[in-house]
PDB file of N, CA and C in Angstrom:
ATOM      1  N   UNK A   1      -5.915  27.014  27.462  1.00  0.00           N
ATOM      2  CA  UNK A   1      -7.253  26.725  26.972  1.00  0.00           C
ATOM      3  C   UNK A   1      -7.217  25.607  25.921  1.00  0.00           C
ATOM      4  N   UNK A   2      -6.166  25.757  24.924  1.00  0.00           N
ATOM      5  CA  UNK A   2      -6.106  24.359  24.358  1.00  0.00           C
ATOM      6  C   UNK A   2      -5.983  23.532  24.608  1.00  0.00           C
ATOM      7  N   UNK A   3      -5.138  22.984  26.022  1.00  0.00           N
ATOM      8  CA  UNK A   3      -4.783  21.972  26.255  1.00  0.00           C
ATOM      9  C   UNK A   3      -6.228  21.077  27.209  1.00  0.00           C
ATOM     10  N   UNK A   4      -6.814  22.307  27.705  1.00  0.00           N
ATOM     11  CA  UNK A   4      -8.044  22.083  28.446  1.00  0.00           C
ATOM     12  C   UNK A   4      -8.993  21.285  27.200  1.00  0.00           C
ATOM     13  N   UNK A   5      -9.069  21.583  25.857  1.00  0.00           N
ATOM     14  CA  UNK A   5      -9.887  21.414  24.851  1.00  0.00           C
ATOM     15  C   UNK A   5      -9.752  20.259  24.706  1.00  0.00           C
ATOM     16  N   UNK A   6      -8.130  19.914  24.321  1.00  0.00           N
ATOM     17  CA  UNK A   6      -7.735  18.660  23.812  1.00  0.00           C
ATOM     18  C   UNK A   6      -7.610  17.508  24.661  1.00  0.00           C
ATOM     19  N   UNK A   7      -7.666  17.872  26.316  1.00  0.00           N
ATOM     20  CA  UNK A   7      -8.118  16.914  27.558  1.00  0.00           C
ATOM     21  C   UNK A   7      -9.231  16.553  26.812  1.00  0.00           C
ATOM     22  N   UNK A   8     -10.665  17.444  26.746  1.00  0.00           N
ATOM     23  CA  UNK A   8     -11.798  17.256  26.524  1.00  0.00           C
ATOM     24  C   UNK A   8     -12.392  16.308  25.716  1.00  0.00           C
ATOM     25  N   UNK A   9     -11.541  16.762  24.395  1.00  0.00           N
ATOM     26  CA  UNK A   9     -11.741  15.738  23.042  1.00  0.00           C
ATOM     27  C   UNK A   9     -11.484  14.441  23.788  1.00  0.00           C
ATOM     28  N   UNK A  10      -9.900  14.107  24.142  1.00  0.00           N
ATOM     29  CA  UNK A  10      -9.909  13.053  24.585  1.00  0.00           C
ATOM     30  C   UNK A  10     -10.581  11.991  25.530  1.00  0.00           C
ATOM     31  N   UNK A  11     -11.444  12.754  26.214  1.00  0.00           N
ATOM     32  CA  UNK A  11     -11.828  12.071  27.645  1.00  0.00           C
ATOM     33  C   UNK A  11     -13.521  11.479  26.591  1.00  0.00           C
ATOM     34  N   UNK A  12     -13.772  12.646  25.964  1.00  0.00           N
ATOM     35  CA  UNK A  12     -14.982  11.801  25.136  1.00  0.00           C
ATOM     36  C   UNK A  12     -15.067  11.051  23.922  1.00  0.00           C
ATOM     37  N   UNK A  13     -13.547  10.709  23.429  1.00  0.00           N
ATOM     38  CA  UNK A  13     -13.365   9.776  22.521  1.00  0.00           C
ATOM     39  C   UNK A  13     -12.952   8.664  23.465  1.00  0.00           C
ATOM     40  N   UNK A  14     -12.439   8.890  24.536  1.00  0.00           N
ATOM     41  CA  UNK A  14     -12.329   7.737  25.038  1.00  0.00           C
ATOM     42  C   UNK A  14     -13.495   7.051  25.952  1.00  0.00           C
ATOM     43  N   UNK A  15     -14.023   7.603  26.339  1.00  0.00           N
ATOM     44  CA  UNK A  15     -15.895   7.520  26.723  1.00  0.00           C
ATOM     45  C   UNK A  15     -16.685   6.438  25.531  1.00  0.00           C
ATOM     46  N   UNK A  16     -16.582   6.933  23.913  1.00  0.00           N
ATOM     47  CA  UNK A  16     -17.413   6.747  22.948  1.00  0.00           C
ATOM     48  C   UNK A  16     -16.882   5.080  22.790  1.00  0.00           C
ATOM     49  N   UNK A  17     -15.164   5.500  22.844  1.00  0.00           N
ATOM     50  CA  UNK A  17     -15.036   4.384  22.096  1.00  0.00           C
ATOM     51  C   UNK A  17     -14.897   3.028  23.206  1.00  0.00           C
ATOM     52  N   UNK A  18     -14.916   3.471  24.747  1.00  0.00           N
ATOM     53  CA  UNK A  18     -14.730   2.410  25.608  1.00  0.00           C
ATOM     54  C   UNK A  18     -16.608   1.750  25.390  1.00  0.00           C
ATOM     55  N   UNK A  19     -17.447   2.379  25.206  1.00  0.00           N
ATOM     56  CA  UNK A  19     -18.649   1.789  25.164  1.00  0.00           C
ATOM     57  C   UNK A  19     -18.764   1.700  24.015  1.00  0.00           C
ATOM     58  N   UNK A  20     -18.260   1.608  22.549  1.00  0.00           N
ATOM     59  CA  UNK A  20     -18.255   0.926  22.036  1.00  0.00           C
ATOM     60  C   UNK A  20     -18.063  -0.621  22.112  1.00  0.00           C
ATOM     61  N   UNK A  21     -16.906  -0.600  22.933  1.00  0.00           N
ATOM     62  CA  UNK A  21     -16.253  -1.874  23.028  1.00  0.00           C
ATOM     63  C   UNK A  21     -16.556  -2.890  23.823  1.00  0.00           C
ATOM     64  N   UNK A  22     -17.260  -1.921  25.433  1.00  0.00           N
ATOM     65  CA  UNK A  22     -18.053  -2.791  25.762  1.00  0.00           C
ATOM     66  C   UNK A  22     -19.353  -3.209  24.931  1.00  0.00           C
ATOM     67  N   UNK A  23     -19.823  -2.883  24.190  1.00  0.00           N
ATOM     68  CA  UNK A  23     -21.293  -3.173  23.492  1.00  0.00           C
ATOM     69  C   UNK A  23     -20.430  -4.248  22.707  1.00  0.00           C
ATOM     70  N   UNK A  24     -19.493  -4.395  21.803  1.00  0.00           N
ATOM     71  CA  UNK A  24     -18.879  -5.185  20.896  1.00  0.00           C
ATOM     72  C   UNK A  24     -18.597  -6.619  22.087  1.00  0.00           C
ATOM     73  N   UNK A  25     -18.625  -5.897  22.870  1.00  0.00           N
ATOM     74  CA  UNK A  25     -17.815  -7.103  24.103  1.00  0.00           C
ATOM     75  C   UNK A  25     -19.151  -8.230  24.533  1.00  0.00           C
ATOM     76  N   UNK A  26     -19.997  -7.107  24.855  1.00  0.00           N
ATOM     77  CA  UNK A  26     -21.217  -8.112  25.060  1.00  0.00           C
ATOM     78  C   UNK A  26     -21.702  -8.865  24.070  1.00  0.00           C
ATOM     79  N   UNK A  27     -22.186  -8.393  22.961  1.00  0.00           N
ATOM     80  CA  UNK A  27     -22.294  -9.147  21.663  1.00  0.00           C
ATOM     81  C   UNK A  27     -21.555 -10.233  21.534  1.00  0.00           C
ATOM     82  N   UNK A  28     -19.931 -10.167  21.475  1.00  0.00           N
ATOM     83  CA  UNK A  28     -19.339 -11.065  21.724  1.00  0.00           C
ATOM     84  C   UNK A  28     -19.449 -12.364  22.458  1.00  0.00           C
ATOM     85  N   UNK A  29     -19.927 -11.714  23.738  1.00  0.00           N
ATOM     86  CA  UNK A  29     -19.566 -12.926  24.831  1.00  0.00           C
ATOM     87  C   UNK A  29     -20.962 -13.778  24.712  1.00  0.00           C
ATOM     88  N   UNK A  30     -21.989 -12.744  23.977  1.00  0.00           N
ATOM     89  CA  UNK A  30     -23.281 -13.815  24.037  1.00  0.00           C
ATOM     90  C   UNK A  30     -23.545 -14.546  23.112  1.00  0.00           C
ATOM     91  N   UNK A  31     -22.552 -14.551  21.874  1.00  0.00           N
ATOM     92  CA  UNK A  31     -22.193 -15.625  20.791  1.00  0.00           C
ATOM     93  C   UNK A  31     -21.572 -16.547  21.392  1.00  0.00           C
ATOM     94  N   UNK A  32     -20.329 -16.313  22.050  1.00  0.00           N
ATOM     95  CA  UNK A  32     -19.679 -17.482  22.451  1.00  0.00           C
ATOM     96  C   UNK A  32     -21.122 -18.404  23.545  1.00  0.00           C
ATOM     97  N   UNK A  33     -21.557 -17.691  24.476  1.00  0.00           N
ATOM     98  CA  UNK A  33     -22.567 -18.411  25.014  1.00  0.00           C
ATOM     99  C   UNK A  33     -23.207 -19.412  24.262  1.00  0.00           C
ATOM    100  N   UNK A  34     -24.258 -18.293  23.352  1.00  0.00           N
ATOM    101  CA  UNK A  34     -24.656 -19.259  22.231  1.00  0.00           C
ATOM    102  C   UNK A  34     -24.181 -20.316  22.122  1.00  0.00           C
ATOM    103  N   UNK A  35     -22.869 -20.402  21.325  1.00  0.00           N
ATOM    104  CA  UNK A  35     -22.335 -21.492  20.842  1.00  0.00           C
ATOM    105  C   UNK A  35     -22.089 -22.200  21.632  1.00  0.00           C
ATOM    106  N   UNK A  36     -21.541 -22.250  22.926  1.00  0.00           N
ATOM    107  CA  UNK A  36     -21.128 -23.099  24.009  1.00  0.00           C
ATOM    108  C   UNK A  36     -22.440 -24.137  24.830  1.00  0.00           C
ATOM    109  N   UNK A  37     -23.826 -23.201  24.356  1.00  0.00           N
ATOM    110  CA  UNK A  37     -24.521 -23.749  25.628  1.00  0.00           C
ATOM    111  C   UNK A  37     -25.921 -23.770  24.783  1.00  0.00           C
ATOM    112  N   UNK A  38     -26.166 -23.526  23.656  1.00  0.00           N
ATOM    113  CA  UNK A  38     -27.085 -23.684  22.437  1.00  0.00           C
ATOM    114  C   UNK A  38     -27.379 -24.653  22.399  1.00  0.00           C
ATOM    115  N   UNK A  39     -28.392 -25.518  21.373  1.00  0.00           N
ATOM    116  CA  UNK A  39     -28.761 -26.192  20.637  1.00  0.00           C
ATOM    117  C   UNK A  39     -29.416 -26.010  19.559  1.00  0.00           C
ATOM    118  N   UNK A  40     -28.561 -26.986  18.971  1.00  0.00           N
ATOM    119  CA  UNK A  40     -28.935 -27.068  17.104  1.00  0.00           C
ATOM    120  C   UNK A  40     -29.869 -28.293  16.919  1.00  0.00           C
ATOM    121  N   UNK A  41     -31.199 -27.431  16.080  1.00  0.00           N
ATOM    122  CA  UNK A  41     -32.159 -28.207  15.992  1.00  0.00           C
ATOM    123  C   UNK A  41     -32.102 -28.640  14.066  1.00  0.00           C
ATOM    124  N   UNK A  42     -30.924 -28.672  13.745  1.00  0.00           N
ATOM    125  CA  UNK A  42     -30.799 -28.533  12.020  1.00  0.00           C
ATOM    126  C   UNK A  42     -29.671 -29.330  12.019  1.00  0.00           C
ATOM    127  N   UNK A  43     -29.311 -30.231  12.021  1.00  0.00           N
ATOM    128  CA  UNK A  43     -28.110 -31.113  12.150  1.00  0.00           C
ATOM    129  C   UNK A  43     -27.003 -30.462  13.027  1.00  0.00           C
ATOM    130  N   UNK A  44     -25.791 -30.682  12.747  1.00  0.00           N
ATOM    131  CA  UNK A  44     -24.535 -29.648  13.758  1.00  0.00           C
ATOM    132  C   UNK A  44     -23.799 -29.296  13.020  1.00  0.00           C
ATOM    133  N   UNK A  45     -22.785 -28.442  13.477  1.00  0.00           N
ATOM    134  CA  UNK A  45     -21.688 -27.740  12.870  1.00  0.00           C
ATOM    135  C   UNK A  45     -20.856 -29.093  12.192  1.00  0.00           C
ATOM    136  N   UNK A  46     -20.096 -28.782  11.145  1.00  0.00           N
ATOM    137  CA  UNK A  46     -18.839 -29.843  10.289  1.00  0.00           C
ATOM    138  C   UNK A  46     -17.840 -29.150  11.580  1.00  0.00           C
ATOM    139  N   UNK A  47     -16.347 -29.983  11.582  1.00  0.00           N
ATOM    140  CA  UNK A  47     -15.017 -29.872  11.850  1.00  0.00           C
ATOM    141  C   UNK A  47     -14.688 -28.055  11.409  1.00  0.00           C
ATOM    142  N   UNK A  48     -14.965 -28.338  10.279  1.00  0.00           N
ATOM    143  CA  UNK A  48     -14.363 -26.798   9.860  1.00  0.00           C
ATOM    144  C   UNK A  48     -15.238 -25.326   9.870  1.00  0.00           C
ATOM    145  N   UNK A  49     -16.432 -25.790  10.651  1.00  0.00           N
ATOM    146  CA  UNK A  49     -17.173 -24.212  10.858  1.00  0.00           C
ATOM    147  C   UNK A  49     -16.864 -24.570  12.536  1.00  0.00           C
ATOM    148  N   UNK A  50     -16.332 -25.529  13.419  1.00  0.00           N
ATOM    149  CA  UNK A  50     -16.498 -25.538  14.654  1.00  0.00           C
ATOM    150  C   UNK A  50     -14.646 -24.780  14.470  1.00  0.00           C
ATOM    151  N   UNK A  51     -13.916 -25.454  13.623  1.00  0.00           N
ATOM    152  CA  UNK A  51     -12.601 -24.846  13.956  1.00  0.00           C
ATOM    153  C   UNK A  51     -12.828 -22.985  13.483  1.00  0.00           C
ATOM    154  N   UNK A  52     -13.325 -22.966  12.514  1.00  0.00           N
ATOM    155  CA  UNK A  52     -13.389 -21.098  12.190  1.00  0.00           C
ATOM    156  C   UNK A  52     -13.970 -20.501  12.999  1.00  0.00           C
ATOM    157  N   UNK A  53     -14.579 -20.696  13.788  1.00  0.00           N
ATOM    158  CA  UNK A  53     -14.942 -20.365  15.479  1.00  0.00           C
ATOM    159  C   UNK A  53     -14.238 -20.170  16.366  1.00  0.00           C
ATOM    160  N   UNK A  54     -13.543 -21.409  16.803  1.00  0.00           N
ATOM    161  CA  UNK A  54     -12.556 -21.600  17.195  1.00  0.00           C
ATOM    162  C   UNK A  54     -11.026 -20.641  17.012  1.00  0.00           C
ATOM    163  N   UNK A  55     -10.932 -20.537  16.162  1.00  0.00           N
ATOM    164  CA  UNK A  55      -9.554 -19.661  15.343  1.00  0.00           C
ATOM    165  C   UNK A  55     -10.117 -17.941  15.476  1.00  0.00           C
ATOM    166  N   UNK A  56     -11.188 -17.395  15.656  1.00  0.00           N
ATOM    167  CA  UNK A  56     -11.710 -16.277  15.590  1.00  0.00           C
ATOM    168  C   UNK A  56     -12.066 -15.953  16.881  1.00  0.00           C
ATOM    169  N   UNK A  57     -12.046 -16.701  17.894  1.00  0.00           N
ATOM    170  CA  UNK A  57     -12.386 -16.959  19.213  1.00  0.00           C
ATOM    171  C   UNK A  57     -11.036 -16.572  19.990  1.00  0.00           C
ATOM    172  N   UNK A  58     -10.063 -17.542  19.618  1.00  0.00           N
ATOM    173  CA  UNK A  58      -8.812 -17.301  20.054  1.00  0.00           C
ATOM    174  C   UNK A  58      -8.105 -15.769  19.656  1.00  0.00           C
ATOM    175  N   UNK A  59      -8.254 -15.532  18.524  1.00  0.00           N
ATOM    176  CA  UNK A  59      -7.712 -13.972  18.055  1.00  0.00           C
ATOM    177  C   UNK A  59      -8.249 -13.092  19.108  1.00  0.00           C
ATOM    178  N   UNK A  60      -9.857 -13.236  19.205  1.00  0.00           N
ATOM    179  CA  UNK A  60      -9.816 -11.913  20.206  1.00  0.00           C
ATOM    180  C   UNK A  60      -9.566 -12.043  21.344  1.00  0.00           C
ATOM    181  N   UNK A  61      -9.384 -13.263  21.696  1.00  0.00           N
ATOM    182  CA  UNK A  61      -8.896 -13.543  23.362  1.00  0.00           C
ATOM    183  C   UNK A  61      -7.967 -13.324  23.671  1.00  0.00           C
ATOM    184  N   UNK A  62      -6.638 -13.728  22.820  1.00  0.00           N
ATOM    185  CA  UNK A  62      -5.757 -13.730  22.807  1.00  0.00           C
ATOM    186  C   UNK A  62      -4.716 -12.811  21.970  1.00  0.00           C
ATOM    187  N   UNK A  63      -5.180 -12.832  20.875  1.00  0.00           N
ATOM    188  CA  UNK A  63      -4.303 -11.972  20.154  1.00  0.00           C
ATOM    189  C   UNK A  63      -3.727 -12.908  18.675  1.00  0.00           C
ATOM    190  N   UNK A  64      -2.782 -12.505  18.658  1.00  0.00           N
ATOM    191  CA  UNK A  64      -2.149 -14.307  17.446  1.00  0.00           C
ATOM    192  C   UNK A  64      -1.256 -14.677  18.152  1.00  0.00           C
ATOM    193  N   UNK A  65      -1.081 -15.816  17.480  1.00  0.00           N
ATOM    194  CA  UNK A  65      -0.892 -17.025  18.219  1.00  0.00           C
ATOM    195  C   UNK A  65       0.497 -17.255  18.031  1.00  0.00           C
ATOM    196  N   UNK A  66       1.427 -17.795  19.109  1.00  0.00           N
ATOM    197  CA  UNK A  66       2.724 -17.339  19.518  1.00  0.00           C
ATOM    198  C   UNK A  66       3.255 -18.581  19.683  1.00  0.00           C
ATOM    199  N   UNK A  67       2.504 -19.484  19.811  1.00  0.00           N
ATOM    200  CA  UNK A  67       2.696 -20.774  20.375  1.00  0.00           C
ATOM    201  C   UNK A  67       3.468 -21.736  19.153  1.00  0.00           C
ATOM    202  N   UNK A  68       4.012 -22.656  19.275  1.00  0.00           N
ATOM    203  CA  UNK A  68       5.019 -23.382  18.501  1.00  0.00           C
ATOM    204  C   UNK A  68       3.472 -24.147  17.457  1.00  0.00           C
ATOM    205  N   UNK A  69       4.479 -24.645  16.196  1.00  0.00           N
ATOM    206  CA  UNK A  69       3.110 -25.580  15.706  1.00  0.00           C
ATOM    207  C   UNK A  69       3.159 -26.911  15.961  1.00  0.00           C
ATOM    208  N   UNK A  70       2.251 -27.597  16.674  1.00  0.00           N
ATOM    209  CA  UNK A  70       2.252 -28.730  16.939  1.00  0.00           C
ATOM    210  C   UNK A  70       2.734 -29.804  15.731  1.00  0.00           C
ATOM    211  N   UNK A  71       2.842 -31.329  16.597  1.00  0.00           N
ATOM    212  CA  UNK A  71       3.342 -31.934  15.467  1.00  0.00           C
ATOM    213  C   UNK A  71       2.010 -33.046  14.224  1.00  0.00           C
ATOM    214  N   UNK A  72       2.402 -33.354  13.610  1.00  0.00           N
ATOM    215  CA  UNK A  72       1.202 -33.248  12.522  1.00  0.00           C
ATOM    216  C   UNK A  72       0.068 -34.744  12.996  1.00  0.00           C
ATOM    217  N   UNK A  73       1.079 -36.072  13.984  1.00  0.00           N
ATOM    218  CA  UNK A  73       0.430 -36.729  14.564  1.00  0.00           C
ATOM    219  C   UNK A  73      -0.396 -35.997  15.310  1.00  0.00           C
ATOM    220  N   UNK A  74      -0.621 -35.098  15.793  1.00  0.00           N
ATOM    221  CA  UNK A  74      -1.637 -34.427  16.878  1.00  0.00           C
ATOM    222  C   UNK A  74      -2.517 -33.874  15.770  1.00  0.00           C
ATOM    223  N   UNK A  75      -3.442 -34.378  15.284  1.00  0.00           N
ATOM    224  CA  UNK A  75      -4.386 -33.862  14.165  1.00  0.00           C
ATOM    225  C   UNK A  75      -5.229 -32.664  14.898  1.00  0.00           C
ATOM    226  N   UNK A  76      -6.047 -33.157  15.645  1.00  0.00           N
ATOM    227  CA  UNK A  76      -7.024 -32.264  16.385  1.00  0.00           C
ATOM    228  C   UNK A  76      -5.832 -30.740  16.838  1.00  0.00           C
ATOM    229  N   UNK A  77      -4.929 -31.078  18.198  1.00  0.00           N
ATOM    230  CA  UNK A  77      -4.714 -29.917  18.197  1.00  0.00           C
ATOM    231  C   UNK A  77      -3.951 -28.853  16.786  1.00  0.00           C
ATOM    232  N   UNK A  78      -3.479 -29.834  16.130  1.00  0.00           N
ATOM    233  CA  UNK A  78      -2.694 -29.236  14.980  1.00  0.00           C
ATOM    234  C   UNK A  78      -4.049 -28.274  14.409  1.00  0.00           C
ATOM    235  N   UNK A  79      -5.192 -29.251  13.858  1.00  0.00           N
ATOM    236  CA  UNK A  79      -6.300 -28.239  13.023  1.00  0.00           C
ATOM    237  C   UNK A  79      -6.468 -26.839  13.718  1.00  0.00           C
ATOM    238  N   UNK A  80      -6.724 -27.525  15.826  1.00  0.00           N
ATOM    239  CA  UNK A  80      -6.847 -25.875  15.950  1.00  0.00           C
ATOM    240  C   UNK A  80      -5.961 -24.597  15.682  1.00  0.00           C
ATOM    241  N   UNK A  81      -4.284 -25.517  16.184  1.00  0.00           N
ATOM    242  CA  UNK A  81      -3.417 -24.068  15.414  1.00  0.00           C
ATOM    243  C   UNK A  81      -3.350 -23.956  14.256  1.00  0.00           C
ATOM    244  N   UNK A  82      -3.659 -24.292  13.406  1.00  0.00           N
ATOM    245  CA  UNK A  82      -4.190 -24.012  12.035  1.00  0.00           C
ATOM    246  C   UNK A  82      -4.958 -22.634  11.942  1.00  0.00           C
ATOM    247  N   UNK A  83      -6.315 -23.054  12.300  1.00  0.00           N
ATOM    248  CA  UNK A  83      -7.427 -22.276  12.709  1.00  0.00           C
ATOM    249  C   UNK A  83      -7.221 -20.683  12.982  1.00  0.00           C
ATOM    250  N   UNK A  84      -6.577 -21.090  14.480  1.00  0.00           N
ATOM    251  CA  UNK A  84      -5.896 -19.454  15.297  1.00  0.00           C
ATOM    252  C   UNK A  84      -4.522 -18.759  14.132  1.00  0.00           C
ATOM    253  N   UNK A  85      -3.758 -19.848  13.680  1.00  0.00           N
ATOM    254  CA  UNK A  85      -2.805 -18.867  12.797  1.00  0.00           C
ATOM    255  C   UNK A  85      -3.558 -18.867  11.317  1.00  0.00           C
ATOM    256  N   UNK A  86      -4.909 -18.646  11.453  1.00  0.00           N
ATOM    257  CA  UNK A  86      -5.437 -18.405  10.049  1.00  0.00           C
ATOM    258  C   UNK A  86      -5.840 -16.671  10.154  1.00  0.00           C
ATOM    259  N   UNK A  87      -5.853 -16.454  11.296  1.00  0.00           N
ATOM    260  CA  UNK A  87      -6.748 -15.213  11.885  1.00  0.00           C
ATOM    261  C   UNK A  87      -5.602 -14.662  12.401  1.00  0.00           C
ATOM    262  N   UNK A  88      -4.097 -14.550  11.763  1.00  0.00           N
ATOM    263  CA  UNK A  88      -3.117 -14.129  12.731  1.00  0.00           C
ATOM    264  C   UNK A  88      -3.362 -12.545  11.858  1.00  0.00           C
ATOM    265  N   UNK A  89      -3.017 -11.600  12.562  1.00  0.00           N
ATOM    266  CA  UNK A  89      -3.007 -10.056  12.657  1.00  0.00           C
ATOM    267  C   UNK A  89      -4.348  -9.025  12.286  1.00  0.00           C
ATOM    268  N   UNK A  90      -5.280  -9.935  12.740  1.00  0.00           N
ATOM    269  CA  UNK A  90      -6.584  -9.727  13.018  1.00  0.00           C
ATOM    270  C   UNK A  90      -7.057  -8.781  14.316  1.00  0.00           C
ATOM    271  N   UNK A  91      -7.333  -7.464  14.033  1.00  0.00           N
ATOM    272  CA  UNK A  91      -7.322  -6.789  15.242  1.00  0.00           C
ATOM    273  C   UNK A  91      -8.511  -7.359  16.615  1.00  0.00           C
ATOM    274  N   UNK A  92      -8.520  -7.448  17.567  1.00  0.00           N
ATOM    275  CA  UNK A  92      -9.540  -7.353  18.750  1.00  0.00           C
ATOM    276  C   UNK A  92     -10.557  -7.387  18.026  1.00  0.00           C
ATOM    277  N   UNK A  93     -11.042  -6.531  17.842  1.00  0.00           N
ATOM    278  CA  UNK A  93     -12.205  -5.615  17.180  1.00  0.00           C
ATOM    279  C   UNK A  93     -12.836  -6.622  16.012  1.00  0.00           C
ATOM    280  N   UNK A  94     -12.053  -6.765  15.212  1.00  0.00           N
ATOM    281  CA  UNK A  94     -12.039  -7.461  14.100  1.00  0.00           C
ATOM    282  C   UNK A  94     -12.555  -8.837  14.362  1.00  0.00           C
ATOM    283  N   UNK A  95     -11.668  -9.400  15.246  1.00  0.00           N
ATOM    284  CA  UNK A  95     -11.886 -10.651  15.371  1.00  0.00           C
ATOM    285  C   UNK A  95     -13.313 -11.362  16.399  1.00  0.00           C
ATOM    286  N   UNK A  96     -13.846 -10.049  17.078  1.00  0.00           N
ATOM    287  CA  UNK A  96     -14.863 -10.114  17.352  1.00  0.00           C
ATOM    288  C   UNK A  96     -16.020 -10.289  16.887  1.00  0.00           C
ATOM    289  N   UNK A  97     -15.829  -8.995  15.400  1.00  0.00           N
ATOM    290  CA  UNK A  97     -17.074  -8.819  14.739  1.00  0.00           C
ATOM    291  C   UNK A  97     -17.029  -9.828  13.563  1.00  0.00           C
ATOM    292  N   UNK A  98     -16.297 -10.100  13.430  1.00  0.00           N
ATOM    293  CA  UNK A  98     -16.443 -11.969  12.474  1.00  0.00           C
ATOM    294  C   UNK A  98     -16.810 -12.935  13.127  1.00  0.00           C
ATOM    295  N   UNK A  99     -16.285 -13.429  14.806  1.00  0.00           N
ATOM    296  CA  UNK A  99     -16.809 -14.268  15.034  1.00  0.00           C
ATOM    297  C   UNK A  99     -18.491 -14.099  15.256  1.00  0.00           C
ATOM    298  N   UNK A 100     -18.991 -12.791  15.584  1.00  0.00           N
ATOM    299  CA  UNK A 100     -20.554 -12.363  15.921  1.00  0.00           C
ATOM    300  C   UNK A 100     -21.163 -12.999  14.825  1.00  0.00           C
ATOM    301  N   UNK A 101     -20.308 -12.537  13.298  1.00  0.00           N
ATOM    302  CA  UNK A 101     -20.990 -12.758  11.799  1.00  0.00           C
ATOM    303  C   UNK A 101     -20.857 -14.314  11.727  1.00  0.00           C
ATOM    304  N   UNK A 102     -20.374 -15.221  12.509  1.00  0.00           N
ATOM    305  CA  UNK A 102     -20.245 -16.145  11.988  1.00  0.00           C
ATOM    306  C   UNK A 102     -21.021 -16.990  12.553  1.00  0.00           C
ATOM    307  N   UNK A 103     -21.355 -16.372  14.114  1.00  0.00           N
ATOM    308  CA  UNK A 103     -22.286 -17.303  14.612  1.00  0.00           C
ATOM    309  C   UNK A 103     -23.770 -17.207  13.893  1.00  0.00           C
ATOM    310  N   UNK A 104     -23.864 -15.809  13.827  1.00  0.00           N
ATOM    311  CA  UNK A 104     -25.244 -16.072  12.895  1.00  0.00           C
ATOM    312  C   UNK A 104     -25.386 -16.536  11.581  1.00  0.00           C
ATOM    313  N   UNK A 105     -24.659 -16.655  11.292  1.00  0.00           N
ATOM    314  CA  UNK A 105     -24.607 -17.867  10.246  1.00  0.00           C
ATOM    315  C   UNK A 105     -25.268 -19.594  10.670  1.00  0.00           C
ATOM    316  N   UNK A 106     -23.755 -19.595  11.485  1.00  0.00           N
ATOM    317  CA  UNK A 106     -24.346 -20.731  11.862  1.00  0.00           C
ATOM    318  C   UNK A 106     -25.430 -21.252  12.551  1.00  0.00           C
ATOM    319  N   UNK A 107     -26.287 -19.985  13.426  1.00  0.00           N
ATOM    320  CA  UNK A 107     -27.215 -19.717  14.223  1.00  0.00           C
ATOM    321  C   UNK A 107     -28.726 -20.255  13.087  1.00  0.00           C
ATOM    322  N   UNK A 108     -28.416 -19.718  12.220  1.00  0.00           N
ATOM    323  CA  UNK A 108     -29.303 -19.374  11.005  1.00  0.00           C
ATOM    324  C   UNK A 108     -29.102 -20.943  10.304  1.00  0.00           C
ATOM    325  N   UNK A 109     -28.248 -21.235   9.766  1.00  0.00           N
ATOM    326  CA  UNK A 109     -27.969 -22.741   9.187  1.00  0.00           C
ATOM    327  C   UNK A 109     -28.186 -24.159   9.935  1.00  0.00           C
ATOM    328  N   UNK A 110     -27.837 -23.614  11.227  1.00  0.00           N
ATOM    329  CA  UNK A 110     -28.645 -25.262  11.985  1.00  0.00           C
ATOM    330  C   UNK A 110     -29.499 -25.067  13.207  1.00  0.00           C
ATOM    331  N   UNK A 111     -29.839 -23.735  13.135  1.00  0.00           N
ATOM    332  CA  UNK A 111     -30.977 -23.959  13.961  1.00  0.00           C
ATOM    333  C   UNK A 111     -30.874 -23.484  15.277  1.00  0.00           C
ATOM    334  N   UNK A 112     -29.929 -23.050  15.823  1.00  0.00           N
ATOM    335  CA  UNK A 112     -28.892 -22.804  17.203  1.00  0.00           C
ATOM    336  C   UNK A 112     -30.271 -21.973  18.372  1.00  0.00           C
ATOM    337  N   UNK A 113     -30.852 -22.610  18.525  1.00  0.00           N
ATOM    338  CA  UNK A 113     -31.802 -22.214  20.038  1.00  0.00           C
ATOM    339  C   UNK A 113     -31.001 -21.722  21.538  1.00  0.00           C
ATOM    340  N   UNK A 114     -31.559 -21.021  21.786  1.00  0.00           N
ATOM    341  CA  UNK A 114     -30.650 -20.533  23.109  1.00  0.00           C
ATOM    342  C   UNK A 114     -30.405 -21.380  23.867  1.00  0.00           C
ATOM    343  N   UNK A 115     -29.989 -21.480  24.979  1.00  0.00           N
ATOM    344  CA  UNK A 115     -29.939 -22.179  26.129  1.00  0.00           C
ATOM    345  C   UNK A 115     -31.191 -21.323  26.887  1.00  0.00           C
TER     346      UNK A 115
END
């Protein structure tokens, strides 16, 4: 009977927390939309709110970043591994719900209209 219980618990924590994640997931993916396919009616993002996007983007996609660091002539890709190893041991989760917070920021600061 306990073990029947503790199936139980489990099957509805894992229920709660998989639709959590999808709900976190969608949220997610409709920021990145946003940002990808938006328009800003308030000037545009600087270099460094498009890279903290960028770097918070990669964490939850990926995880942290494993990849060698580029060399310092490569400015652009260098800033982005910058970016991604700024957000290194940033859980999934985490790195989701910052990038959500960040788009509305920026959503809010220049104006970001849907597509």
């Amino acid at each position: 009977a306990l073990l029947l219980h503790i199936a139980e618990l489990t099957d509805c924590w894992l229920k709660c927390h998989c639709a959590e994640m999808s709900d976190l997931e969608a949220k997610f993916e409709a920021a990145a939309n946003l940002i990808a396919k938006g328009t800003p009616t308030k000037g545009s993002a600087s270099t460094d709110d498009k890279l903290k996007l960028y770097g918070l983007y990669k964490q939850a996609k990926e995880g942290d970043n494993t990849t060698g660091e580029p060399w310092s002539v490569q400015w652009e890709t260098k800033a982005k591994w910058e970016a991604w190893e700024k957000c290194k041991g940033k859980s999934k989760e985490t790195a989701m719900t910052e990038y959500i917070a960040e788009v509305e920021a920026q959503k809010e600061k220049f104006g970001i209209e849907p597509p």
